[in-house]
PDB file of N, CA and C in Angstrom:
ATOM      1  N   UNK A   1      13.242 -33.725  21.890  1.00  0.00           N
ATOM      2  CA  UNK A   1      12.102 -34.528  21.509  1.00  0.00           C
ATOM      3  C   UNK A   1      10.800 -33.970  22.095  1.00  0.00           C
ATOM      4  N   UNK A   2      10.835 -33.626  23.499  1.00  0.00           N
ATOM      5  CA  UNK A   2       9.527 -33.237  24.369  1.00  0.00           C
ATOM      6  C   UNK A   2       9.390 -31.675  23.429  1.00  0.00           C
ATOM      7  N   UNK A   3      10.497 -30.924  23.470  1.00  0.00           N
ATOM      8  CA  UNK A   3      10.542 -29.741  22.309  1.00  0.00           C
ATOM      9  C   UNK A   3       9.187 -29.678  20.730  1.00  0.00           C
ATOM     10  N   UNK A   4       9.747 -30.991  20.776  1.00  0.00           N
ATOM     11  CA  UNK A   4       9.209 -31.018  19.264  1.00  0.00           C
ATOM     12  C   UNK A   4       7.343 -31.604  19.370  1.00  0.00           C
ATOM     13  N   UNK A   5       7.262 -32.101  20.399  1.00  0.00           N
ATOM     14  CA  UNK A   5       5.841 -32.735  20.109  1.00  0.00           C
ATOM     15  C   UNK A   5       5.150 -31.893  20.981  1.00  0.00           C
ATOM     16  N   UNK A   6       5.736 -30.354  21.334  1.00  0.00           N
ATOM     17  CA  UNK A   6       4.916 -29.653  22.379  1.00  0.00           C
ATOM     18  C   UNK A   6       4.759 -28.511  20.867  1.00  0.00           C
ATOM     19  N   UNK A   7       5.210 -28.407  20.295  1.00  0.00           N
ATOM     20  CA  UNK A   7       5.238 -27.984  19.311  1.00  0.00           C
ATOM     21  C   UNK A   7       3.889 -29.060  18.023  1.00  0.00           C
ATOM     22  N   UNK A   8       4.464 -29.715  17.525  1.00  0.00           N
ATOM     23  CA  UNK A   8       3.364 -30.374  16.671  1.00  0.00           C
ATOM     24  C   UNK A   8       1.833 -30.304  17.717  1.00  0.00           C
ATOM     25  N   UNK A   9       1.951 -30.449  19.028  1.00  0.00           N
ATOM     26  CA  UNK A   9       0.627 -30.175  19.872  1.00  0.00           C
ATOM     27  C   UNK A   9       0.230 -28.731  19.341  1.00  0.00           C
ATOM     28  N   UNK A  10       0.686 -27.703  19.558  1.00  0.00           N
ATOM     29  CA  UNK A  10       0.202 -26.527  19.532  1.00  0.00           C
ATOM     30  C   UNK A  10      -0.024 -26.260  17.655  1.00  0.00           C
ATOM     31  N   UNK A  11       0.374 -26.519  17.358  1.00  0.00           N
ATOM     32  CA  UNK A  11       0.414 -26.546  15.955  1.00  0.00           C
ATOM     33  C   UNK A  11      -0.852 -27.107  14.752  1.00  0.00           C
ATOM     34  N   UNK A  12      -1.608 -28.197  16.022  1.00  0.00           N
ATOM     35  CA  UNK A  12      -2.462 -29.298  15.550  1.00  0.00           C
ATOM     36  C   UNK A  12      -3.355 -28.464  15.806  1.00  0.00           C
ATOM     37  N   UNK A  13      -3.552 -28.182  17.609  1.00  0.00           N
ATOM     38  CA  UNK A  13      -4.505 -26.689  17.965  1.00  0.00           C
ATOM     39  C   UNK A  13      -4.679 -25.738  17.208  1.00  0.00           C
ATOM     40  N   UNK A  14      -4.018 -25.401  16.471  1.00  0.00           N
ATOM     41  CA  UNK A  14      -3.733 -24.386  15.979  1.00  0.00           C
ATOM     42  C   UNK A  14      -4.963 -24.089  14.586  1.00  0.00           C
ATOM     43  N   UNK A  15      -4.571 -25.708  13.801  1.00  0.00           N
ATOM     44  CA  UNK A  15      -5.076 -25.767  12.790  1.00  0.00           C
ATOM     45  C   UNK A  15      -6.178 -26.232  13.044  1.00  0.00           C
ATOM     46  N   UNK A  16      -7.033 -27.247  14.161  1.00  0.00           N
ATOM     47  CA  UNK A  16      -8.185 -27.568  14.462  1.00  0.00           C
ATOM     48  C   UNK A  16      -8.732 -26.543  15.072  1.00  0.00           C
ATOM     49  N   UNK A  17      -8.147 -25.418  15.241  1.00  0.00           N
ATOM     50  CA  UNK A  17      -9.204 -24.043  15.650  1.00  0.00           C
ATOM     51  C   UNK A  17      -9.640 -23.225  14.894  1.00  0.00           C
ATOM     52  N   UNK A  18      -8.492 -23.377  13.892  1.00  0.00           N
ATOM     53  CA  UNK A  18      -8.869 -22.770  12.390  1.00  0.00           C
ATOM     54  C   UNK A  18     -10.249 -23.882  11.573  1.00  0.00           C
ATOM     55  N   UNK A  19      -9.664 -24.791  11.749  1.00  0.00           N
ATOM     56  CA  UNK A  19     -10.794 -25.227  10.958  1.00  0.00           C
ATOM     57  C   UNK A  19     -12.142 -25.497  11.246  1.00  0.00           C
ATOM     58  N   UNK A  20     -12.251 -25.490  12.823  1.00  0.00           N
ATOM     59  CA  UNK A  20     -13.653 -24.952  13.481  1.00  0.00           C
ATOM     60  C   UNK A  20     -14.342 -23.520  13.144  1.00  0.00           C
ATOM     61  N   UNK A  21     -13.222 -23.071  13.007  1.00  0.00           N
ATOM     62  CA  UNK A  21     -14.017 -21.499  12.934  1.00  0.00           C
ATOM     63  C   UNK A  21     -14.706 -21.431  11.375  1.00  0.00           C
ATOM     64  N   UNK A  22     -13.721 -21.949  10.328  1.00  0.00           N
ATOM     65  CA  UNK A  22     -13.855 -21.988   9.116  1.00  0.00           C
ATOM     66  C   UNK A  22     -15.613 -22.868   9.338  1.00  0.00           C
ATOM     67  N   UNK A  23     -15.297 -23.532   9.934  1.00  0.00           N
ATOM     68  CA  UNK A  23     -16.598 -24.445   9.406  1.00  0.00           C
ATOM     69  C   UNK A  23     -18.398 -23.675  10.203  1.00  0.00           C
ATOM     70  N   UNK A  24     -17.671 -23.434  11.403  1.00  0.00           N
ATOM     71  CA  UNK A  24     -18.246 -22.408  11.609  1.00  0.00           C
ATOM     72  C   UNK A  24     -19.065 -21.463  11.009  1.00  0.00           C
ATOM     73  N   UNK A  25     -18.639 -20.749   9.780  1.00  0.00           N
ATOM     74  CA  UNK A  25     -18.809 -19.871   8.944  1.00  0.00           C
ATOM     75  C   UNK A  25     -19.347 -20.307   7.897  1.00  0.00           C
ATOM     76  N   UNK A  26     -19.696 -21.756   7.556  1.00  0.00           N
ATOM     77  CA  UNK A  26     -20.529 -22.092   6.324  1.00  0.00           C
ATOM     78  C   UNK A  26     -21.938 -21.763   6.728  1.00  0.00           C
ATOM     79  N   UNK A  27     -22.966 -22.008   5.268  1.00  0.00           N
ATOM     80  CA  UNK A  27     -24.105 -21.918   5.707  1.00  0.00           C
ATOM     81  C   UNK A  27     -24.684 -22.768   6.267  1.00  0.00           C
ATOM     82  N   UNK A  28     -25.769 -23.350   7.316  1.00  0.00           N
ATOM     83  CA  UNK A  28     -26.281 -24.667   7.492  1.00  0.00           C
ATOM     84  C   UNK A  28     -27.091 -25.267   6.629  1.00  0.00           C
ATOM     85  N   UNK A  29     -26.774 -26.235   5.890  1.00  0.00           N
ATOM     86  CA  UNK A  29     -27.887 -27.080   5.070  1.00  0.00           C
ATOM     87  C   UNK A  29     -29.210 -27.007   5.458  1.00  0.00           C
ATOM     88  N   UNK A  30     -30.411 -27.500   4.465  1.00  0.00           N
ATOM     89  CA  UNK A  30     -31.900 -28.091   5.322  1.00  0.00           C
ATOM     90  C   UNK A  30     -31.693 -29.031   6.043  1.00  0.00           C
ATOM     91  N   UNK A  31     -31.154 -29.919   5.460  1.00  0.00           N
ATOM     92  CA  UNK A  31     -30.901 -31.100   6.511  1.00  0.00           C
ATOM     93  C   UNK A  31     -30.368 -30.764   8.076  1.00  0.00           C
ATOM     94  N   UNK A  32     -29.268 -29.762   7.805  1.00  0.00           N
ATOM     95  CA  UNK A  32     -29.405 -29.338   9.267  1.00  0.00           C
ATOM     96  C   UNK A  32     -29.652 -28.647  10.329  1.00  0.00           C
ATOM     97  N   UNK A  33     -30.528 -27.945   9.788  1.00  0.00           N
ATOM     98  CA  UNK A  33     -31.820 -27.254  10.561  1.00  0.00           C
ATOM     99  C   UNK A  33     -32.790 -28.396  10.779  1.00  0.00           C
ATOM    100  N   UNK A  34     -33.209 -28.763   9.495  1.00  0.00           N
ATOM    101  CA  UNK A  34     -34.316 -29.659  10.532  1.00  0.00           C
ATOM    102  C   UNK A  34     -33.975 -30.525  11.451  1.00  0.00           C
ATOM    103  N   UNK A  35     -32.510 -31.312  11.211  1.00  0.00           N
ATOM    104  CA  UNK A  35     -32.058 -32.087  12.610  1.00  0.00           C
ATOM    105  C   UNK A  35     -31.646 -31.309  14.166  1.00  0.00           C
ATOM    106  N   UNK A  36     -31.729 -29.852  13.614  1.00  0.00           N
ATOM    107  CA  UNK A  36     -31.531 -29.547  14.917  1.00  0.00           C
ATOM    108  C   UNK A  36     -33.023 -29.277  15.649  1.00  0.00           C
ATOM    109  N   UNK A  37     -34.182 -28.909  14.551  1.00  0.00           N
ATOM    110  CA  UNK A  37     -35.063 -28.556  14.611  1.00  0.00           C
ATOM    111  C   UNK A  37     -36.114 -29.760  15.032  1.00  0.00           C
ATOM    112  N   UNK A  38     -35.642 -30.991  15.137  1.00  0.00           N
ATOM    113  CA  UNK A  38     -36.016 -32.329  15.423  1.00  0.00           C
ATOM    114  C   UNK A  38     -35.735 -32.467  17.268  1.00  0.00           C
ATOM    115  N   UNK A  39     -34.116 -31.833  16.934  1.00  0.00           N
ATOM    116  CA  UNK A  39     -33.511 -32.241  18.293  1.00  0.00           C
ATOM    117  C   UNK A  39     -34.529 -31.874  19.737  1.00  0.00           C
ATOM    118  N   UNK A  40     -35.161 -30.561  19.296  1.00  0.00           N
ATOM    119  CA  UNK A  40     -35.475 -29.318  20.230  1.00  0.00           C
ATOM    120  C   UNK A  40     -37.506 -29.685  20.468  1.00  0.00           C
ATOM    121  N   UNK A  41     -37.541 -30.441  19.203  1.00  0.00           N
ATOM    122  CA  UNK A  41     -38.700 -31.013  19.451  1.00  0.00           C
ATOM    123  C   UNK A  41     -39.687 -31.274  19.886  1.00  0.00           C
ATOM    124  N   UNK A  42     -39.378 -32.445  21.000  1.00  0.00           N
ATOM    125  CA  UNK A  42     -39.946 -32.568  22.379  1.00  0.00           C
ATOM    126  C   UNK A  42     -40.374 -31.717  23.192  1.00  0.00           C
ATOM    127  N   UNK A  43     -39.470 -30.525  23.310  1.00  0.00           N
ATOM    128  CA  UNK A  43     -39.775 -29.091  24.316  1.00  0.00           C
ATOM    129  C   UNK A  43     -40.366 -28.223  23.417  1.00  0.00           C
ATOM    130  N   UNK A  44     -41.940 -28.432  23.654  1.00  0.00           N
ATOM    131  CA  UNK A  44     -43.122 -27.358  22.810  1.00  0.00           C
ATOM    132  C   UNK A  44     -41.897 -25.248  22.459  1.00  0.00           C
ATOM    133  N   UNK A  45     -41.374 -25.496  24.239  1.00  0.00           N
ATOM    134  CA  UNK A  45     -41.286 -23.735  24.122  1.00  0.00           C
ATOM    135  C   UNK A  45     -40.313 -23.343  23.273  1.00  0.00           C
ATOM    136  N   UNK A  46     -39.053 -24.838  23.623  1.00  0.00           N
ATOM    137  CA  UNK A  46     -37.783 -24.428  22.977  1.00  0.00           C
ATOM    138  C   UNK A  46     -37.974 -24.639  21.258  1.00  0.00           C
ATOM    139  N   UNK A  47     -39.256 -25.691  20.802  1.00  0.00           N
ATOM    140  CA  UNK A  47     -39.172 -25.751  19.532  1.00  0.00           C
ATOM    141  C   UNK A  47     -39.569 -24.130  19.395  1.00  0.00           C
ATOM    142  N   UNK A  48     -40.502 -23.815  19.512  1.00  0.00           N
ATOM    143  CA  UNK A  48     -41.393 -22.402  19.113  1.00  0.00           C
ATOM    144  C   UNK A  48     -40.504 -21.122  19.309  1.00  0.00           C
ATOM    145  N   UNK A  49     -39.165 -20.958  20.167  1.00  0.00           N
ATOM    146  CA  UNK A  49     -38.285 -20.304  20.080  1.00  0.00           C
ATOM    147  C   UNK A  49     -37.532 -20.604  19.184  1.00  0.00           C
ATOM    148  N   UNK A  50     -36.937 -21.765  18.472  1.00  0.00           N
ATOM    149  CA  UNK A  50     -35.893 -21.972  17.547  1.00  0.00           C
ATOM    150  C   UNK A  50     -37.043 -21.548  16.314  1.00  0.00           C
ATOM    151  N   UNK A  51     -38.590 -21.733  15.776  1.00  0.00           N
ATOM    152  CA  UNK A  51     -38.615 -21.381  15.257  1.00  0.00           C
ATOM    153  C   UNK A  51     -39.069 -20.314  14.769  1.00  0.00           C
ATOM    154  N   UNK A  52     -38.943 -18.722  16.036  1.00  0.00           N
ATOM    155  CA  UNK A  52     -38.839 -17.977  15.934  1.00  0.00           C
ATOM    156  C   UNK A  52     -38.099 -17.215  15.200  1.00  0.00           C
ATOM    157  N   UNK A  53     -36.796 -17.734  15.825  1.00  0.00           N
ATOM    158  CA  UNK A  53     -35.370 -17.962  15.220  1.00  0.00           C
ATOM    159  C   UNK A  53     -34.853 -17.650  13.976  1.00  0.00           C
ATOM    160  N   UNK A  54     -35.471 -19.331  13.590  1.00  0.00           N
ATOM    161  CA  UNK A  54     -35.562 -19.265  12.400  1.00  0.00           C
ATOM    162  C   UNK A  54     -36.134 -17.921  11.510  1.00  0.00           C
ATOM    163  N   UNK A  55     -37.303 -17.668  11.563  1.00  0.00           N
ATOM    164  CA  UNK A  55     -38.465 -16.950  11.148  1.00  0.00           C
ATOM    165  C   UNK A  55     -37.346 -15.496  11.036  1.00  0.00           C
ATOM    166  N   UNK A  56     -36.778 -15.217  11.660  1.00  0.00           N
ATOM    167  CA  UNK A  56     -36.120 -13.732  11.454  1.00  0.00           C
ATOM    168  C   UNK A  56     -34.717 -13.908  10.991  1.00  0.00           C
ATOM    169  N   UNK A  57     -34.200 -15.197  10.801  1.00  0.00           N
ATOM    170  CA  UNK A  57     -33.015 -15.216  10.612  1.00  0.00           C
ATOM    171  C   UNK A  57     -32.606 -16.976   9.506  1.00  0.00           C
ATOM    172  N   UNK A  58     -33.461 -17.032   8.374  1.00  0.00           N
ATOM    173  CA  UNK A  58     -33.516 -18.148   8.123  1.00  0.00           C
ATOM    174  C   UNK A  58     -32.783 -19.124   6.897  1.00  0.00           C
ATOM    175  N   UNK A  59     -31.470 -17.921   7.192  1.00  0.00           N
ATOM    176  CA  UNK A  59     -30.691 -18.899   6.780  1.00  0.00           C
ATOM    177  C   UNK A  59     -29.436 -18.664   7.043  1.00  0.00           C
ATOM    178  N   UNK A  60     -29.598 -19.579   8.768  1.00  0.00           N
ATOM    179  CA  UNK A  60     -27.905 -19.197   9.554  1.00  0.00           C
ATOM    180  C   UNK A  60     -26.798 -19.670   8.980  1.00  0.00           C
ATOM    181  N   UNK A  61     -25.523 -19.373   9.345  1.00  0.00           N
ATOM    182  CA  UNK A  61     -24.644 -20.189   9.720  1.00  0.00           C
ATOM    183  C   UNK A  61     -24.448 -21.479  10.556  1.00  0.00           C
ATOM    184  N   UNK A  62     -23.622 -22.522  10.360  1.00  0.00           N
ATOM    185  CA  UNK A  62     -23.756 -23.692  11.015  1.00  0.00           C
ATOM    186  C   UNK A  62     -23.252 -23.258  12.738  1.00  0.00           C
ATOM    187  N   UNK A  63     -22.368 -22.107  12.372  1.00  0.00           N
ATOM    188  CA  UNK A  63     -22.354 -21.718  14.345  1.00  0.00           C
ATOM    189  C   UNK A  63     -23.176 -20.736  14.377  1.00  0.00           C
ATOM    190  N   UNK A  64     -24.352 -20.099  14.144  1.00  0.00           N
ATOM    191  CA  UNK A  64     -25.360 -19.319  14.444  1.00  0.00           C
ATOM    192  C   UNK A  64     -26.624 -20.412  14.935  1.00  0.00           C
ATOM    193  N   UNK A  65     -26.395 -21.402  13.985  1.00  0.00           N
ATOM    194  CA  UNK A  65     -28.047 -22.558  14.444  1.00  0.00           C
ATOM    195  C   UNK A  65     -27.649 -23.336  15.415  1.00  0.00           C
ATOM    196  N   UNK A  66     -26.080 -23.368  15.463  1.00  0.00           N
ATOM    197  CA  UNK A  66     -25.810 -24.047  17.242  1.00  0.00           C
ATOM    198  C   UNK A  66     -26.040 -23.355  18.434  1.00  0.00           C
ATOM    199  N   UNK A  67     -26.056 -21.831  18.023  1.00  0.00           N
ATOM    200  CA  UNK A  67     -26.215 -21.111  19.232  1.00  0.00           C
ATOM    201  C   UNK A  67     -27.500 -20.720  19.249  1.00  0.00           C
ATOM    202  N   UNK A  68     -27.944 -20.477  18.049  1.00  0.00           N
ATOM    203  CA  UNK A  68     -29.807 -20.680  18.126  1.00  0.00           C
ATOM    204  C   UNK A  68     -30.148 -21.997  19.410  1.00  0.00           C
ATOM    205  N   UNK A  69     -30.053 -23.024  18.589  1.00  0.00           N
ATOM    206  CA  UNK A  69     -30.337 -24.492  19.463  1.00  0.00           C
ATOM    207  C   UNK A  69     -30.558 -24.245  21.346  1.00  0.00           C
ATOM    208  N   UNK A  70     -29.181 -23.426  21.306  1.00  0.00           N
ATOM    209  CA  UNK A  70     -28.583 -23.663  22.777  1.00  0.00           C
ATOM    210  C   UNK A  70     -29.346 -22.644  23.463  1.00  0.00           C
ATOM    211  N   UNK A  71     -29.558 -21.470  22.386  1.00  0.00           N
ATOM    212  CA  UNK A  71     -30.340 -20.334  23.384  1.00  0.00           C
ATOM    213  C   UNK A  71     -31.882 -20.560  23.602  1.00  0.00           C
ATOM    214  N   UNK A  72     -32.483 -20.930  22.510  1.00  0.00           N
ATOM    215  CA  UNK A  72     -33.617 -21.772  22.559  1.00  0.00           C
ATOM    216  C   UNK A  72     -34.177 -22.543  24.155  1.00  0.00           C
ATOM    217  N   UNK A  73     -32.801 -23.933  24.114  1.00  0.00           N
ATOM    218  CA  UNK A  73     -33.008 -24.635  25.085  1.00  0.00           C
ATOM    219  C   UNK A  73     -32.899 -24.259  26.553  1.00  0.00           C
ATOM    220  N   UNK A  74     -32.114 -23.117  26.752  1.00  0.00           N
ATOM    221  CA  UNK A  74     -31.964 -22.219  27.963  1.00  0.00           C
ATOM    222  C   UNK A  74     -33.054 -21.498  28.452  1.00  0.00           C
ATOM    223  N   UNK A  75     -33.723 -20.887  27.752  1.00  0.00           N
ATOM    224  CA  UNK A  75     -34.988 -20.005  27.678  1.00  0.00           C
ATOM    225  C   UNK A  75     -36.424 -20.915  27.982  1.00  0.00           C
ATOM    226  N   UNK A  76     -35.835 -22.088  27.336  1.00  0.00           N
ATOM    227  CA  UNK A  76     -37.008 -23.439  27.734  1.00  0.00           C
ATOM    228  C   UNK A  76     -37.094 -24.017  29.053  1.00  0.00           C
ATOM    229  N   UNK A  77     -36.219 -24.166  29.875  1.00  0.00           N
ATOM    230  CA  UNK A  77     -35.840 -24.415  31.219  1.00  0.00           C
ATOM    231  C   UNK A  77     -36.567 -23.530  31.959  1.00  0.00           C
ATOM    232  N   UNK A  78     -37.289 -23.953  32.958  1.00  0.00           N
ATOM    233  CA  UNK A  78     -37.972 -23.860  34.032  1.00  0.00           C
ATOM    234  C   UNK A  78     -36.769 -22.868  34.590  1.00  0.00           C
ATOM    235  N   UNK A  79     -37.451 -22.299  35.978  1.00  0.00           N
ATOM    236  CA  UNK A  79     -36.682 -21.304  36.575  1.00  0.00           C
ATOM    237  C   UNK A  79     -36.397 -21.911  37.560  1.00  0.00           C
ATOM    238  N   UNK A  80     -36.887 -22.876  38.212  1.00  0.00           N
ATOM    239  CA  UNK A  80     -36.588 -23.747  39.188  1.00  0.00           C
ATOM    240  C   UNK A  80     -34.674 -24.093  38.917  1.00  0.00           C
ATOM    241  N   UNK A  81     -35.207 -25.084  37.560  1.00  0.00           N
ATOM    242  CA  UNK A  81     -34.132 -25.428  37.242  1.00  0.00           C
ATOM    243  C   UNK A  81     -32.568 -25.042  37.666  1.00  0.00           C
TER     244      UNK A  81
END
């Protein structure tokens, strides 16, 4: 029994990693650029980096504008920080 559901576990992984990656690989809608482009907002530097971003690369993937987002917001952070 413990056999079998260590199995359907890895199996589930298996296919929810696949289907991250898959989704991964679509293009991102407008809608979701500008919600990410909303998100980043508030921070003058990190907006003006995402839409740098954008500007050379403007029409990511849905895991390219997450890692846009994230590199954006890193680069926006104080050094203190």
């Amino acid at each position: 029994m413990v056999k079998n559901a260590k199995a359907l576990a890895l199996c589930a992984l298996a296919v929810l990693t696949l289907a991250m990656s898959v989704r991964d690989n679509l293009p991102a809608s407008q809608q979701e650029i500008v919600r990410v482009a909303a998100s980043v907002g508030g921070n003058p530097s990190a907006a003006s980096a995402l839409r740098e971003d954008l500007m050379r690369e403007p029409d990511p993937t849905k895991g390219r504008l997450r890692a846009m987002r994230a590199q954006a917001l890193a680069q926006a952070k104080p050094a203190s920080a």
